[in-house]
Protein backbone atom coordinates (compact mmCIF):
# COMPACT_ATOMS: atom_id res chain seq x y z
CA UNK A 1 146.72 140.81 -8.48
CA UNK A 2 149.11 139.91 -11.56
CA UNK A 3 152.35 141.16 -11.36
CA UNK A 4 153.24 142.81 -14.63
CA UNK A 5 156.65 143.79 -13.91
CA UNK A 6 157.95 140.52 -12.89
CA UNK A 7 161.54 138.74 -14.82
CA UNK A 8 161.04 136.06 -16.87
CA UNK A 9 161.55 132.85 -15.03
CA UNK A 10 163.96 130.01 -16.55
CA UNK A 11 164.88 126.50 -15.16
CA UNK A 12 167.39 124.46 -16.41
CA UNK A 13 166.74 120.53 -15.12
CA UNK A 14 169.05 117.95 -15.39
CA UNK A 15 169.44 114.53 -13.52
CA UNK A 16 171.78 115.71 -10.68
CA UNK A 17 171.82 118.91 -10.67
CA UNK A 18 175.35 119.41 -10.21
CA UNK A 19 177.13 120.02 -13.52
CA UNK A 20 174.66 120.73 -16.98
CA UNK A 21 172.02 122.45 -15.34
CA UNK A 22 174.21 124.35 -12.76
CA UNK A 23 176.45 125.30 -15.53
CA UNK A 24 173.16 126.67 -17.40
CA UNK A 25 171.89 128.52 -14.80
CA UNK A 26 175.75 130.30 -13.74
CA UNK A 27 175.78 131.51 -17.82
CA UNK A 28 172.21 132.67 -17.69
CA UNK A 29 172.37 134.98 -14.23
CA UNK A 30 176.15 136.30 -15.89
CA UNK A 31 174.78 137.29 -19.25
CA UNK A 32 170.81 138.12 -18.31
CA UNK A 33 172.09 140.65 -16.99
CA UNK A 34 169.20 140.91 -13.97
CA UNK A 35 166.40 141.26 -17.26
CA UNK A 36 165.24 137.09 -16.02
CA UNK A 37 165.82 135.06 -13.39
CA UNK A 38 167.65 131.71 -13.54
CA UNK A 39 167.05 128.57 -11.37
CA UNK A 40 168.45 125.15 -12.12
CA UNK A 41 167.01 121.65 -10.36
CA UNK A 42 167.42 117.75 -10.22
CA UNK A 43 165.16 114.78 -10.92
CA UNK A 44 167.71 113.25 -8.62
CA UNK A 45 169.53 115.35 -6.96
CA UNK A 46 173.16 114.88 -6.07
CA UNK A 47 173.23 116.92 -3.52
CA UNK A 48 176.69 118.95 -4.36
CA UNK A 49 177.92 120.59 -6.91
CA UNK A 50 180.49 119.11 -9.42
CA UNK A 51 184.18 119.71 -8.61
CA UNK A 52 185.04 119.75 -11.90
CA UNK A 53 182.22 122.11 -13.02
CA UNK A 54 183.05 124.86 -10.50
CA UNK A 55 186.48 125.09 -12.22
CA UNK A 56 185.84 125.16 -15.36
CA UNK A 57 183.00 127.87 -14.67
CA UNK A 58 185.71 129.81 -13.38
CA UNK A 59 187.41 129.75 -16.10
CA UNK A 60 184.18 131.77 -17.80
CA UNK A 61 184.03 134.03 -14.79
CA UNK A 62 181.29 132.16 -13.33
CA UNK A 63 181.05 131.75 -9.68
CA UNK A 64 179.42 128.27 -8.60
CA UNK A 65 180.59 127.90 -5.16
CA UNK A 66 177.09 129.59 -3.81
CA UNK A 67 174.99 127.28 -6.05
CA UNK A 68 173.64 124.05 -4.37
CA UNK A 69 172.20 120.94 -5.89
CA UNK A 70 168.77 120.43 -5.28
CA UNK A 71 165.48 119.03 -6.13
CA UNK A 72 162.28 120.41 -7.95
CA UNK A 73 160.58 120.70 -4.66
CA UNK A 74 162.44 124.58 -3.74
CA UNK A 75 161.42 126.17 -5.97
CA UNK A 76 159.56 129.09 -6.25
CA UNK A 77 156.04 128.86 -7.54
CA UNK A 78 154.57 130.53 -10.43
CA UNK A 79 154.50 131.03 -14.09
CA UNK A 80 157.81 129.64 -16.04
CA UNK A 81 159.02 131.65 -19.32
CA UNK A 82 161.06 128.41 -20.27
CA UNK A 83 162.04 125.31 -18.90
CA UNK A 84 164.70 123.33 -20.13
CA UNK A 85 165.83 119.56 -19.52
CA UNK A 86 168.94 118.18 -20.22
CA UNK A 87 169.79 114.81 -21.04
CA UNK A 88 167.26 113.37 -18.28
CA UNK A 89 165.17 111.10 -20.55
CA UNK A 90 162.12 109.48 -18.84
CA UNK A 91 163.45 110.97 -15.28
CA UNK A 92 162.72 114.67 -16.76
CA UNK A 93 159.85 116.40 -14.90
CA UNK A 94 156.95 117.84 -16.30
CA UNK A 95 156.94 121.88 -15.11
CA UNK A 96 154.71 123.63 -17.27
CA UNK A 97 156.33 126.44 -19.11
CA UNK A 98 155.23 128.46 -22.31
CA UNK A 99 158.84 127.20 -23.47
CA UNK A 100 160.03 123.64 -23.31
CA UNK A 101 163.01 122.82 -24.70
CA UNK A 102 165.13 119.58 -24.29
CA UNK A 103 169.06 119.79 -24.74
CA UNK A 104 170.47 116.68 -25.35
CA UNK A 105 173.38 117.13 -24.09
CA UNK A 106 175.81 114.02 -22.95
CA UNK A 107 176.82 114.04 -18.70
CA UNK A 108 180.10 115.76 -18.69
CA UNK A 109 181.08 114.49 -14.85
CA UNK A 110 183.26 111.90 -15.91
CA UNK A 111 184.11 113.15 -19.04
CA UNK A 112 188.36 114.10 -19.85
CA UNK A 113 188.81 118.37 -19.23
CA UNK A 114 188.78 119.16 -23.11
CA UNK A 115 185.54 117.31 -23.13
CA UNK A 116 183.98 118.85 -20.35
CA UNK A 117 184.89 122.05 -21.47
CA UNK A 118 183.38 121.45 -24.84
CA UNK A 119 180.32 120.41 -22.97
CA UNK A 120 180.51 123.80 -21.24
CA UNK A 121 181.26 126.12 -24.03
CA UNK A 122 177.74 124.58 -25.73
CA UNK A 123 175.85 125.18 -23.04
CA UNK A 124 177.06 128.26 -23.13
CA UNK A 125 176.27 129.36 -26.81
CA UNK A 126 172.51 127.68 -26.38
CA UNK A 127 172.00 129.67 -23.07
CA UNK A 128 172.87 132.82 -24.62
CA UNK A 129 170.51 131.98 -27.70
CA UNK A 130 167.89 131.38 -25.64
CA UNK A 131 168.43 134.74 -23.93
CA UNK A 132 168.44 136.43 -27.00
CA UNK A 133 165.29 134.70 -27.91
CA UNK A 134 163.35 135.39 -25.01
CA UNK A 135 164.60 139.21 -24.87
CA UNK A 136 163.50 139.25 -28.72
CA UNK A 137 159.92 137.75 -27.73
């Protein structure tokens, strides 16, 4: 039986796991507002989430201290609305999705605060686009 009422499913993939596609997945759960579900994943995961990223999150009013780094393995099965890499290259995964989208975006970890930040706030604009996109589709 097909579930018809099911969210929208996006992932957000990044090498680690533990500050672009975290950061991705905090702004999509705060502004999807429980119309799709977020998940985020690691080609390699870290294991942790970034220090840096949890603060700067908070800054946004983004909670990342119950978010955990993890692989592609845990997630759940099924049919993906969009899946979107970032900055992985040849280590990116291929998840099938009726959206794939690659954000090029440059590893903030070791990056000054300003930087990060600006790293952050672009995520955030591109998350919310992609929101807006999906709820338009």
């Amino acid at each position: 039986m097909i579930e018809t009422n099911a969210r929208p499913k996006i992932l957000f993939v990044c090498v680690e796991n533990s500050c672009r596609s975290q950061m991705a997945e905090g702004f999509a759960r705060l502004y999807a507002e429980g119309k799709v579900e977020a998940f985020s994943a690691g080609s390699r995961p870290s294991g942790q989430v970034n220090a840096t990223a949890v603060l700067l999150m908070k800054e946004k009013g983004v909670d990342l201290t119950a978010q955990s780094s993890k692989g592609l393995s845990g997630l759940p099965a099924g049919k993906w609305e969009a899946v979107v890499t970032m900055g992985c290259g040849d280590a990116c995964p291929s998840v099938p999705a009726v959206r794939r989208l690659d954000w090029a975006l440059p590893d903030p970890k070791l990056m000054p605060l300003e930087a990060f930040r600006t790293v952050r706030d672009d995520i955030e604009a591109r998350v919310k686009s992609l929101l807006a996109d999906i709820a338009g589709a």
